[in-house]
PDB file of N, CA and C in Angstrom:
ATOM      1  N   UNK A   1       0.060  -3.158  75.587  1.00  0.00           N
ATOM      2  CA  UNK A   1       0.287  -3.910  74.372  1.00  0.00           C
ATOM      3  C   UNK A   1      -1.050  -4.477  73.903  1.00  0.00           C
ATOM      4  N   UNK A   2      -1.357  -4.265  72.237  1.00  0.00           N
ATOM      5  CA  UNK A   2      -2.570  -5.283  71.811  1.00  0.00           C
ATOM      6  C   UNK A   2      -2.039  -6.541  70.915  1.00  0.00           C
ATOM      7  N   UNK A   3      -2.434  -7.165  71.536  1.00  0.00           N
ATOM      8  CA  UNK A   3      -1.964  -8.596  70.521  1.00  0.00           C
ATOM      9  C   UNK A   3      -3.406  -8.980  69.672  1.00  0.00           C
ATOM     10  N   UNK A   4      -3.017  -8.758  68.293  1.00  0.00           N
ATOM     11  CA  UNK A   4      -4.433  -9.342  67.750  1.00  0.00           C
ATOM     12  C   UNK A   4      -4.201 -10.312  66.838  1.00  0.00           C
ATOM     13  N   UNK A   5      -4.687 -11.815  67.478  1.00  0.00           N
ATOM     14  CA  UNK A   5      -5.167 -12.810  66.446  1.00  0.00           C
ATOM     15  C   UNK A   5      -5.850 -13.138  65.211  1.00  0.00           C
ATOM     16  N   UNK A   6      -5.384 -13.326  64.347  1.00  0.00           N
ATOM     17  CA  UNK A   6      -6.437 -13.281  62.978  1.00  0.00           C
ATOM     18  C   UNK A   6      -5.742 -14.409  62.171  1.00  0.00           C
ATOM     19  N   UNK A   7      -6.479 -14.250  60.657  1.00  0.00           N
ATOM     20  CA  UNK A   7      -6.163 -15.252  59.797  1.00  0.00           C
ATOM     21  C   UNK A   7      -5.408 -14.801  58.630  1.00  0.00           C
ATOM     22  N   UNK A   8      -5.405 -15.278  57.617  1.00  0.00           N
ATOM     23  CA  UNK A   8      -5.327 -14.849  56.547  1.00  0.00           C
ATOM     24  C   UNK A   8      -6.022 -14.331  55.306  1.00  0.00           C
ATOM     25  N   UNK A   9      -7.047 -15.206  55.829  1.00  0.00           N
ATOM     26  CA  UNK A   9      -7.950 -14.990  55.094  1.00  0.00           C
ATOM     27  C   UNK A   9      -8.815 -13.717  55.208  1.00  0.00           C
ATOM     28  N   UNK A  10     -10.587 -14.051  54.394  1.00  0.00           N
ATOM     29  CA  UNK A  10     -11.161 -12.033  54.847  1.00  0.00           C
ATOM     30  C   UNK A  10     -11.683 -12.644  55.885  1.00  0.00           C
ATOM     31  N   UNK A  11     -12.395 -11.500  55.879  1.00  0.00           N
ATOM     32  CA  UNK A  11     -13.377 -11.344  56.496  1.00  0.00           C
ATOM     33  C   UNK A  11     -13.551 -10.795  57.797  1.00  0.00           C
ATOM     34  N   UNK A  12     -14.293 -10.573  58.793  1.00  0.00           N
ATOM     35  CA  UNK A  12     -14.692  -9.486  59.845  1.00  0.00           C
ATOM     36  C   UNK A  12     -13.202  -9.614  60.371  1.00  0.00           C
ATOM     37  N   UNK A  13     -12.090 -10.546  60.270  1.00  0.00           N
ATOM     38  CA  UNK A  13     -10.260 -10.522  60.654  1.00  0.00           C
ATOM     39  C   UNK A  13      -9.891  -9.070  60.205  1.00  0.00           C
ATOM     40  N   UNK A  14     -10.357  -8.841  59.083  1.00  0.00           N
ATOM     41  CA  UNK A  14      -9.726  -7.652  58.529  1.00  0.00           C
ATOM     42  C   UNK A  14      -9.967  -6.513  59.449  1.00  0.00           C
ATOM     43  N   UNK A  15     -11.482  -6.319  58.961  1.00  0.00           N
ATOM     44  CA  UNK A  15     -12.220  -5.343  59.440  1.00  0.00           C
ATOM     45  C   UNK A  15     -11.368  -4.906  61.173  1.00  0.00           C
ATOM     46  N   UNK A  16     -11.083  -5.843  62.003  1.00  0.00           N
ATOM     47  CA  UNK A  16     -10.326  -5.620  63.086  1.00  0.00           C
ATOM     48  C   UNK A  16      -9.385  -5.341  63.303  1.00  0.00           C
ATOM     49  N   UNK A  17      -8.731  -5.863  62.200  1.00  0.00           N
ATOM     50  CA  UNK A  17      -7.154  -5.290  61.403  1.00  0.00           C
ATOM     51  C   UNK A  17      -7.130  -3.956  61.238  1.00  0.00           C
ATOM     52  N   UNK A  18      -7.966  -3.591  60.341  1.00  0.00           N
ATOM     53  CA  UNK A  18      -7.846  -1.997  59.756  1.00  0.00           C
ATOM     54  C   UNK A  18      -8.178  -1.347  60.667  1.00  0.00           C
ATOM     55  N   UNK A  19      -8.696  -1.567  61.675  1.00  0.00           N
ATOM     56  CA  UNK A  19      -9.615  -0.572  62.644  1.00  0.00           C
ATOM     57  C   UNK A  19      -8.101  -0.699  63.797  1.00  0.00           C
ATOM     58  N   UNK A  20      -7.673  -1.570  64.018  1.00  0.00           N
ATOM     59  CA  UNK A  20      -6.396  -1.569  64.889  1.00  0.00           C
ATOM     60  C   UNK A  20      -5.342  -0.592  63.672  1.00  0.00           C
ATOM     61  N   UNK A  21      -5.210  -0.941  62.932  1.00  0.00           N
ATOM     62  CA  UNK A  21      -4.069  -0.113  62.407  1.00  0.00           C
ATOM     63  C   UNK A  21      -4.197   1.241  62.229  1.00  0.00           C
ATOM     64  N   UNK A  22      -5.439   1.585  62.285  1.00  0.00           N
ATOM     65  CA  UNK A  22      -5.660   3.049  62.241  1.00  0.00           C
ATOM     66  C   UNK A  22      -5.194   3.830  63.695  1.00  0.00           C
ATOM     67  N   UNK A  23      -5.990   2.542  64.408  1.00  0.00           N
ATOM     68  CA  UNK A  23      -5.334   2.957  66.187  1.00  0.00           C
ATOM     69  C   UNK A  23      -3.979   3.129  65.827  1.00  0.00           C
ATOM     70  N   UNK A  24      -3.112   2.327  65.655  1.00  0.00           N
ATOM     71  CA  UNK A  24      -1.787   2.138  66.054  1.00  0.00           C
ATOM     72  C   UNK A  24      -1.181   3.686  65.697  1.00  0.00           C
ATOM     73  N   UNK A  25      -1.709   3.930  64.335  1.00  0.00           N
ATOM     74  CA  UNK A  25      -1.276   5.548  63.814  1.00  0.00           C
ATOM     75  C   UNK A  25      -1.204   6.552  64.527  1.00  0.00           C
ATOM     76  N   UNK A  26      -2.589   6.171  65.307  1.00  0.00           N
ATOM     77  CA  UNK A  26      -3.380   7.677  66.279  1.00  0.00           C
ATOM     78  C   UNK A  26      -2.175   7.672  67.420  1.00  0.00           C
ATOM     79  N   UNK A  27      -2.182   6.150  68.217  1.00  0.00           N
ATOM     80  CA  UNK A  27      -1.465   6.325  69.356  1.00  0.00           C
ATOM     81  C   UNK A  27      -0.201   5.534  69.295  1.00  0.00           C
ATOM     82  N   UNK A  28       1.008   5.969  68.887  1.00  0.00           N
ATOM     83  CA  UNK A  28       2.248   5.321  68.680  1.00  0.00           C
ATOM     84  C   UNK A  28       2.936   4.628  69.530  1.00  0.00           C
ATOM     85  N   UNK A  29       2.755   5.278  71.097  1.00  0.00           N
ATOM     86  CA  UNK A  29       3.000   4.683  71.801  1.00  0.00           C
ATOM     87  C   UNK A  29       2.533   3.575  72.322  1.00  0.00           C
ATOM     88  N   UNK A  30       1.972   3.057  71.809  1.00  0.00           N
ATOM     89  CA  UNK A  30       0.887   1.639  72.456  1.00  0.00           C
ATOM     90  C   UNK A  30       1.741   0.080  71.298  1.00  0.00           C
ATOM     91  N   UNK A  31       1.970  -0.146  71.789  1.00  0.00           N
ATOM     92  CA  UNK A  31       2.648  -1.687  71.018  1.00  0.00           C
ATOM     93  C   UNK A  31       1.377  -2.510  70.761  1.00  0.00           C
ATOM     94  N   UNK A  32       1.593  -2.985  69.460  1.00  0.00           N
ATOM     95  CA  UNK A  32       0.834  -3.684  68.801  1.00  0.00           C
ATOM     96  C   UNK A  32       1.081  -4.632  67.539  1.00  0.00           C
ATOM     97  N   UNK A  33       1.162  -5.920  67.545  1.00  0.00           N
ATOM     98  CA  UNK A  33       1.162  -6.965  67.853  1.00  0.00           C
ATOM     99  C   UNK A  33       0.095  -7.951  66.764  1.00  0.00           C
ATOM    100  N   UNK A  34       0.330  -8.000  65.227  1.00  0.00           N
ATOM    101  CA  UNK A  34      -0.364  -9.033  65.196  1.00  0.00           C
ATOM    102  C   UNK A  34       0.301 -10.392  64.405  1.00  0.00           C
ATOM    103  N   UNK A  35      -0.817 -11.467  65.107  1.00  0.00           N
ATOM    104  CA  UNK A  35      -0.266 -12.619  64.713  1.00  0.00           C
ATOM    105  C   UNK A  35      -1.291 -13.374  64.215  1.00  0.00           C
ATOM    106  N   UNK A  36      -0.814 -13.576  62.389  1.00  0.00           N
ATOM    107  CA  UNK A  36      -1.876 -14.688  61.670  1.00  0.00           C
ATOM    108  C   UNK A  36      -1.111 -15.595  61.713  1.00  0.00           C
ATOM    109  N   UNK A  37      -2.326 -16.506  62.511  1.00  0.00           N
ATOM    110  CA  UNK A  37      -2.291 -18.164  62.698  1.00  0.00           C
ATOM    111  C   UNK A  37      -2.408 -18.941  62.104  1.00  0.00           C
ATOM    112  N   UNK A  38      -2.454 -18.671  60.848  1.00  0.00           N
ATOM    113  CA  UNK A  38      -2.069 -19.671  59.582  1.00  0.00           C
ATOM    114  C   UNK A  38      -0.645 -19.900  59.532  1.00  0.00           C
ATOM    115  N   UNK A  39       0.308 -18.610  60.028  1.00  0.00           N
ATOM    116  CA  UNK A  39       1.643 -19.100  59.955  1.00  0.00           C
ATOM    117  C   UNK A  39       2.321 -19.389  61.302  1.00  0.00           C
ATOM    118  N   UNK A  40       1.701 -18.997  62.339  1.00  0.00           N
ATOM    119  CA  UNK A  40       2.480 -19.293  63.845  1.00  0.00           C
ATOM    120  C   UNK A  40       1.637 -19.980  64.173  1.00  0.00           C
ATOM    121  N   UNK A  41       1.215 -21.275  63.568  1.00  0.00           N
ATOM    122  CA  UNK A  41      -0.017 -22.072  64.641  1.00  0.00           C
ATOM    123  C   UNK A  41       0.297 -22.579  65.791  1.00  0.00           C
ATOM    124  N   UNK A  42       1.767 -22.209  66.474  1.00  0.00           N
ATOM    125  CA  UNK A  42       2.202 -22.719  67.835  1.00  0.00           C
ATOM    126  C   UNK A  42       2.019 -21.612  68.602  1.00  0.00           C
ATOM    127  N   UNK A  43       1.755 -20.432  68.376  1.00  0.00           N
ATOM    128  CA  UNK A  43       1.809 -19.217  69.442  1.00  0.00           C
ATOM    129  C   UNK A  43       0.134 -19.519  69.509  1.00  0.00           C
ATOM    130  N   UNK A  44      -0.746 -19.616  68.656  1.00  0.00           N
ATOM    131  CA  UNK A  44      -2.016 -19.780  68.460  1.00  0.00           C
ATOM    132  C   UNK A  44      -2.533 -20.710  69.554  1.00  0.00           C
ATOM    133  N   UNK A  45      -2.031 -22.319  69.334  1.00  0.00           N
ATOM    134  CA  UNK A  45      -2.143 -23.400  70.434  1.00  0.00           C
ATOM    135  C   UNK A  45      -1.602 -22.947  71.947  1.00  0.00           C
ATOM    136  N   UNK A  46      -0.312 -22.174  71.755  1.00  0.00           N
ATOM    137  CA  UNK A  46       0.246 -21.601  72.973  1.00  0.00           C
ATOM    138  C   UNK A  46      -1.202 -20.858  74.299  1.00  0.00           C
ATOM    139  N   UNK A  47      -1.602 -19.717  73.130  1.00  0.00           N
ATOM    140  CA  UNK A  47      -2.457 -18.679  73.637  1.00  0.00           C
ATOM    141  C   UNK A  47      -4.015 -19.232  73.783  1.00  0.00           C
ATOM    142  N   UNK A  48      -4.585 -21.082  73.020  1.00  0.00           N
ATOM    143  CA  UNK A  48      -5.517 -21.390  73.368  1.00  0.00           C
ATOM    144  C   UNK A  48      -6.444 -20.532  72.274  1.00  0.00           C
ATOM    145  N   UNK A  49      -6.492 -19.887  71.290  1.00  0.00           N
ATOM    146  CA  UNK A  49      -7.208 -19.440  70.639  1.00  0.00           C
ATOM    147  C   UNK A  49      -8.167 -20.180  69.630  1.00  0.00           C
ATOM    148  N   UNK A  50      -9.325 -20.280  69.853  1.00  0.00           N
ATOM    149  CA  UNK A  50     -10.403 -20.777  69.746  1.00  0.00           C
ATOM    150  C   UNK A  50     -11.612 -20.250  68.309  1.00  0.00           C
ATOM    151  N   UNK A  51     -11.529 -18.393  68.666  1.00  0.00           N
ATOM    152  CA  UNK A  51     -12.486 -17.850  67.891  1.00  0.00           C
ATOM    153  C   UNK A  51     -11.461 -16.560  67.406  1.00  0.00           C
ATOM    154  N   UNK A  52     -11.479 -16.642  65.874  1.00  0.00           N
ATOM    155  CA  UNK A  52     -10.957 -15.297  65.698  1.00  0.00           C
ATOM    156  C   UNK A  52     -11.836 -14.195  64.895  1.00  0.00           C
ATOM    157  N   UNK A  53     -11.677 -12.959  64.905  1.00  0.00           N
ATOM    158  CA  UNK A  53     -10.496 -12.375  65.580  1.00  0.00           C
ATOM    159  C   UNK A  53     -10.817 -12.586  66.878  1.00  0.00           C
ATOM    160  N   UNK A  54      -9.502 -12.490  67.408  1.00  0.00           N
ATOM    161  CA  UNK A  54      -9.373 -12.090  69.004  1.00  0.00           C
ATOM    162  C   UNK A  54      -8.184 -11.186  69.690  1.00  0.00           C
ATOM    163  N   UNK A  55      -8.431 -10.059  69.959  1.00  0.00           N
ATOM    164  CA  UNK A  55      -7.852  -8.860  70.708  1.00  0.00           C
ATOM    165  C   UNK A  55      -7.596  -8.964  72.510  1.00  0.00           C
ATOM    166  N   UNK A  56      -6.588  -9.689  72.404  1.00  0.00           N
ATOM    167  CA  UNK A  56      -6.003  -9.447  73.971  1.00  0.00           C
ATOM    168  C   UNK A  56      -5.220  -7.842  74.071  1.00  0.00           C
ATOM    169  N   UNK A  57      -5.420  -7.564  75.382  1.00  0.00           N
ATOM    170  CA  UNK A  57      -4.748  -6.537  76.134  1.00  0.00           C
ATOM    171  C   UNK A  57      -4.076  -6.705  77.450  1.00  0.00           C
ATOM    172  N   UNK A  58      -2.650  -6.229  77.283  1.00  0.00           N
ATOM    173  CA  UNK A  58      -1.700  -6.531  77.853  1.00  0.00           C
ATOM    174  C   UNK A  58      -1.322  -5.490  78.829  1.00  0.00           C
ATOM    175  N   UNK A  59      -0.920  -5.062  80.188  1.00  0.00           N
ATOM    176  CA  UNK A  59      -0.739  -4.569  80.926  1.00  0.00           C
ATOM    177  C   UNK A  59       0.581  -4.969  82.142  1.00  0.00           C
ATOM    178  N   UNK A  60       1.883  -4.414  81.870  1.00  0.00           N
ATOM    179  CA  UNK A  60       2.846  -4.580  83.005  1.00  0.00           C
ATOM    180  C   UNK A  60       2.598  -6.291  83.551  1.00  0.00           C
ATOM    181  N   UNK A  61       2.647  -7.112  81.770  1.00  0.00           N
ATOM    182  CA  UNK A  61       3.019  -8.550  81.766  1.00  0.00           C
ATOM    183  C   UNK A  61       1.789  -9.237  82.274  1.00  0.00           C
ATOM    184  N   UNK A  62       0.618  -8.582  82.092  1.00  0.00           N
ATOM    185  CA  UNK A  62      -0.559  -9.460  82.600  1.00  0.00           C
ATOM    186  C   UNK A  62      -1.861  -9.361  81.784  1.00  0.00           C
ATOM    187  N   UNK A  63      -2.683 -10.357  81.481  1.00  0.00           N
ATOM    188  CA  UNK A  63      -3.664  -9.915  80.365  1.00  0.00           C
ATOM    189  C   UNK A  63      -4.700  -9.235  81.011  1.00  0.00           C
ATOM    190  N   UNK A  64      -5.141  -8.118  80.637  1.00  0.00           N
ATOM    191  CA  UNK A  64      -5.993  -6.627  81.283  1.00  0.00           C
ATOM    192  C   UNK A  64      -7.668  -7.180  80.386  1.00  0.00           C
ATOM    193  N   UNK A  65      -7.593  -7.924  79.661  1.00  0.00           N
ATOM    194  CA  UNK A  65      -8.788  -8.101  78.756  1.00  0.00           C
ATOM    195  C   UNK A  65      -8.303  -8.639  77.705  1.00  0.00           C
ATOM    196  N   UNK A  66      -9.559  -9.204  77.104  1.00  0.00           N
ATOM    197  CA  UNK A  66      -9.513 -10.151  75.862  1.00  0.00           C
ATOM    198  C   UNK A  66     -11.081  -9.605  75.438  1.00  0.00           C
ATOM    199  N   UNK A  67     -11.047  -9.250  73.858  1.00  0.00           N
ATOM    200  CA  UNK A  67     -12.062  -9.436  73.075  1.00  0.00           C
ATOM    201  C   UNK A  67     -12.268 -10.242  72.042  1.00  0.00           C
ATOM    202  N   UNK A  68     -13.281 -11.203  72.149  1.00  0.00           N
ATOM    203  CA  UNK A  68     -13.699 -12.691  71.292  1.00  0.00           C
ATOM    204  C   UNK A  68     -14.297 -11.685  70.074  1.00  0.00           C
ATOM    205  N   UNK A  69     -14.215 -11.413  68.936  1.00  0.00           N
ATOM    206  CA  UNK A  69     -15.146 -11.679  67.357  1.00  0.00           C
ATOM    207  C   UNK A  69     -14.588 -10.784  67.003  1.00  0.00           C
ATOM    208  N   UNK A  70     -15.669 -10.006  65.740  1.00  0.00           N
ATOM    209  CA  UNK A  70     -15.314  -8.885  65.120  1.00  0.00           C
ATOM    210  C   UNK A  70     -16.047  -7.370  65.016  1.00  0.00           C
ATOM    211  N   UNK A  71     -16.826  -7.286  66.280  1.00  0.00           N
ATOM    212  CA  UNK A  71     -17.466  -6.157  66.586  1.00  0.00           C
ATOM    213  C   UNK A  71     -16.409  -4.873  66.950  1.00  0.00           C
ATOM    214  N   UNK A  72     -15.963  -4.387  65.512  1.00  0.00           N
ATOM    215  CA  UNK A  72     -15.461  -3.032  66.146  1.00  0.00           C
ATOM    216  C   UNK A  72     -15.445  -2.093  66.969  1.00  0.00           C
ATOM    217  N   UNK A  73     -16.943  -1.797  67.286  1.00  0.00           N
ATOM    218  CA  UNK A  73     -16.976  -1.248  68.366  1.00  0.00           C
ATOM    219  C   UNK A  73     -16.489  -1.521  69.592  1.00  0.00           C
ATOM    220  N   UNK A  74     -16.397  -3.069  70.098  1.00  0.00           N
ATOM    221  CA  UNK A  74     -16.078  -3.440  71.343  1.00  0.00           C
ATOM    222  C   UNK A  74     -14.978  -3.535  71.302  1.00  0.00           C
ATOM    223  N   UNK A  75     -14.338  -3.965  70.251  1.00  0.00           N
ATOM    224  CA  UNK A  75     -12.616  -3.860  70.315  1.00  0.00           C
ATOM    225  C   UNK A  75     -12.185  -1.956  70.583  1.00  0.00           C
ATOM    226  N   UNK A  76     -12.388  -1.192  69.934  1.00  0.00           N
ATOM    227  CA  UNK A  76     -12.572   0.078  69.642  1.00  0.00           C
ATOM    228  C   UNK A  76     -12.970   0.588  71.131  1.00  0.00           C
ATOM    229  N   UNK A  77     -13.987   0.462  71.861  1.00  0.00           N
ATOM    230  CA  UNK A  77     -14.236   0.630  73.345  1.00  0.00           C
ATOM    231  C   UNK A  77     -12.853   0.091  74.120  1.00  0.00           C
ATOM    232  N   UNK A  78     -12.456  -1.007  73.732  1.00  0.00           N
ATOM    233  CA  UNK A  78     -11.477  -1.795  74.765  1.00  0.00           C
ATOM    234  C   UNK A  78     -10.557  -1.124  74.804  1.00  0.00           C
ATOM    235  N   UNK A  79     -10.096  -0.506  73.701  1.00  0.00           N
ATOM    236  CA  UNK A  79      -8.861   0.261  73.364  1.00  0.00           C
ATOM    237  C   UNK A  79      -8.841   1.428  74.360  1.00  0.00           C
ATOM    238  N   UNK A  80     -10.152   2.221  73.939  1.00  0.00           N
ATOM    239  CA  UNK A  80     -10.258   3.791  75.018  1.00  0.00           C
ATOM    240  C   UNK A  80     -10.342   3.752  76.399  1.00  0.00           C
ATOM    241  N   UNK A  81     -10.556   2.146  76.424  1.00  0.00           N
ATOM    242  CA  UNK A  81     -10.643   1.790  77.677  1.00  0.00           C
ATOM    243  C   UNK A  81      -9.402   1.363  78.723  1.00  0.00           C
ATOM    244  N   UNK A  82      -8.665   0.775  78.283  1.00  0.00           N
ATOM    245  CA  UNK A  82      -6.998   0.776  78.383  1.00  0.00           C
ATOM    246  C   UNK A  82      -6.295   1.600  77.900  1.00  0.00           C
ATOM    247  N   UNK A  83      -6.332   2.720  77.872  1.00  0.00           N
ATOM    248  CA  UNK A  83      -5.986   4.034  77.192  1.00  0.00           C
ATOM    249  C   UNK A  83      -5.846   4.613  78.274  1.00  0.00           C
ATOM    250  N   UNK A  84      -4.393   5.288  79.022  1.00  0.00           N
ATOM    251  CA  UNK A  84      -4.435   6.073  80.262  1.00  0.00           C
ATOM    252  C   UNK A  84      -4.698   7.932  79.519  1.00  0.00           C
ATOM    253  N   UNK A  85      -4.520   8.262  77.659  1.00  0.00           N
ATOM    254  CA  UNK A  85      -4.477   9.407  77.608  1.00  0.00           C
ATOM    255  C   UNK A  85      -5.368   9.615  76.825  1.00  0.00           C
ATOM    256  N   UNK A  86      -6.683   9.223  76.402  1.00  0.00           N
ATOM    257  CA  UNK A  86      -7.601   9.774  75.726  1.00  0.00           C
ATOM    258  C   UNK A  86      -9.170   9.060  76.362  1.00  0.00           C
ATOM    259  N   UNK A  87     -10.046   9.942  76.057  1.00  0.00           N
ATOM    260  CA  UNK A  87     -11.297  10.271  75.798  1.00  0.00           C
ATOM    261  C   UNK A  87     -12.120   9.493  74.911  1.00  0.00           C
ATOM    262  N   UNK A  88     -13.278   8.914  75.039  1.00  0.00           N
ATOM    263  CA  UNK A  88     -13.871   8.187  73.912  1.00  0.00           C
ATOM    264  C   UNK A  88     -14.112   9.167  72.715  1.00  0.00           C
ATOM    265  N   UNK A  89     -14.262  10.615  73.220  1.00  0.00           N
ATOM    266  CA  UNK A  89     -14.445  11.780  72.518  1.00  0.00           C
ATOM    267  C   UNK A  89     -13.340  11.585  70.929  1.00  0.00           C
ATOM    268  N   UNK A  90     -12.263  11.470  72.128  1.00  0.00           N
ATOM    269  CA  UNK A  90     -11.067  12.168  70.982  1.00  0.00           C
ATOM    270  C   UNK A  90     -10.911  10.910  70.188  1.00  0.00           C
ATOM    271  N   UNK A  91     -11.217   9.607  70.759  1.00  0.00           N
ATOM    272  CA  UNK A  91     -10.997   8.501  69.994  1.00  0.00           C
ATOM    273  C   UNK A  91     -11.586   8.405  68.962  1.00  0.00           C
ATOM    274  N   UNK A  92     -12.859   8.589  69.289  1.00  0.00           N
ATOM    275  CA  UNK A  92     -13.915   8.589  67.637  1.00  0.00           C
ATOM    276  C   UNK A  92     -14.019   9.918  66.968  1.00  0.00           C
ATOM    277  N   UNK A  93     -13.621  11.243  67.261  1.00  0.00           N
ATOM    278  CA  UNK A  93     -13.130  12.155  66.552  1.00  0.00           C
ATOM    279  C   UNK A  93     -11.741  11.721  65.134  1.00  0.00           C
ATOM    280  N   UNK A  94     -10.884  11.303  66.215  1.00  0.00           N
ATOM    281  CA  UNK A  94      -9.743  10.891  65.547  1.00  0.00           C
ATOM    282  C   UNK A  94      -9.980   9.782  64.605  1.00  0.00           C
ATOM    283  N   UNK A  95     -10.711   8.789  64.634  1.00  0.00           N
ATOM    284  CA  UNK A  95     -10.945   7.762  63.831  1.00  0.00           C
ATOM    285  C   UNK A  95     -11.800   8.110  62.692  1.00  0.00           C
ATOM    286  N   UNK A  96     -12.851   8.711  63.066  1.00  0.00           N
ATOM    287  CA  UNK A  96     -13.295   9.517  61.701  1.00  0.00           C
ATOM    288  C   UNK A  96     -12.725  10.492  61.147  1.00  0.00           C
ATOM    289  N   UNK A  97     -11.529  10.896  61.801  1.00  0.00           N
ATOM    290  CA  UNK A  97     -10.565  11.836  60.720  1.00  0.00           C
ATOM    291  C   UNK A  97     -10.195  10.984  59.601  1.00  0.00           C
ATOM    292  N   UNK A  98      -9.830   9.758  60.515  1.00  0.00           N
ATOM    293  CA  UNK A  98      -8.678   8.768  59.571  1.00  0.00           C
ATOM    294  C   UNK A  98      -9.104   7.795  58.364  1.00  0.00           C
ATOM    295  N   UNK A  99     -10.733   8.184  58.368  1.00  0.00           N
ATOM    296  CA  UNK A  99     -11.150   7.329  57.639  1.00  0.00           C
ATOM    297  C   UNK A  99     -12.186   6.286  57.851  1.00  0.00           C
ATOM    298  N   UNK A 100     -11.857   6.322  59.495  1.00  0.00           N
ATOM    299  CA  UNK A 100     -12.961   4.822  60.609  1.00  0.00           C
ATOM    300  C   UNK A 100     -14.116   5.404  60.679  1.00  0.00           C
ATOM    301  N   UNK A 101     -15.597   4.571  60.295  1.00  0.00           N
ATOM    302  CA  UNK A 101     -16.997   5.305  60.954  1.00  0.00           C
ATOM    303  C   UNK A 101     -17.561   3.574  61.205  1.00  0.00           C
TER     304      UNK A 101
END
């Protein structure tokens, strides 16, 4: 599961947004999860969130990783990285199909 924190507002929130939603397309099976904290500010206080964006990763009910800002790439790594069926290959193949560079 990716749970990603953001706002409402722009800015590099988005940019992490769009780059997750393109994921979500590629790999369907992966649950994903976002929550702007302008409107759930109790799951926000819940989870301690501090800096957004922020990209937790979830694993058989336990957090596997957390990424603090808006460096696509590292969110984008985290992903292929908790990924039991692809390749960084096929990941950034596939993302520049979809539109991601």
């Amino acid at each position: 599961m990716v749970v990603h924190f953001t706002t409402g507002r722009w800015g590099s929130y988005h940019q992490v947004g769009s780059l997750l939603d393109l994921i979500a397309k590629k790999k369907p099976d992966v649950i994903y999860v976002k929550i702007i904290i302008d409107t759930l500010k109790s799951v926000a206080e819940e989870w301690a969130m501090e800096t957004l964006p922020t990209v937790v990763f979830i694993k058989e009910g336990k957090v596997v990783d957390k990424i603090v800002g808006g460096e696509q790439y590292v969110v984008w790594s985290a992903v292929v990285k908790h990924s039991s069926s692809a390749t960084q290959d096929f990941w950034w193949g596939g993302l520049t199909k979809c539109g991601w560079q």
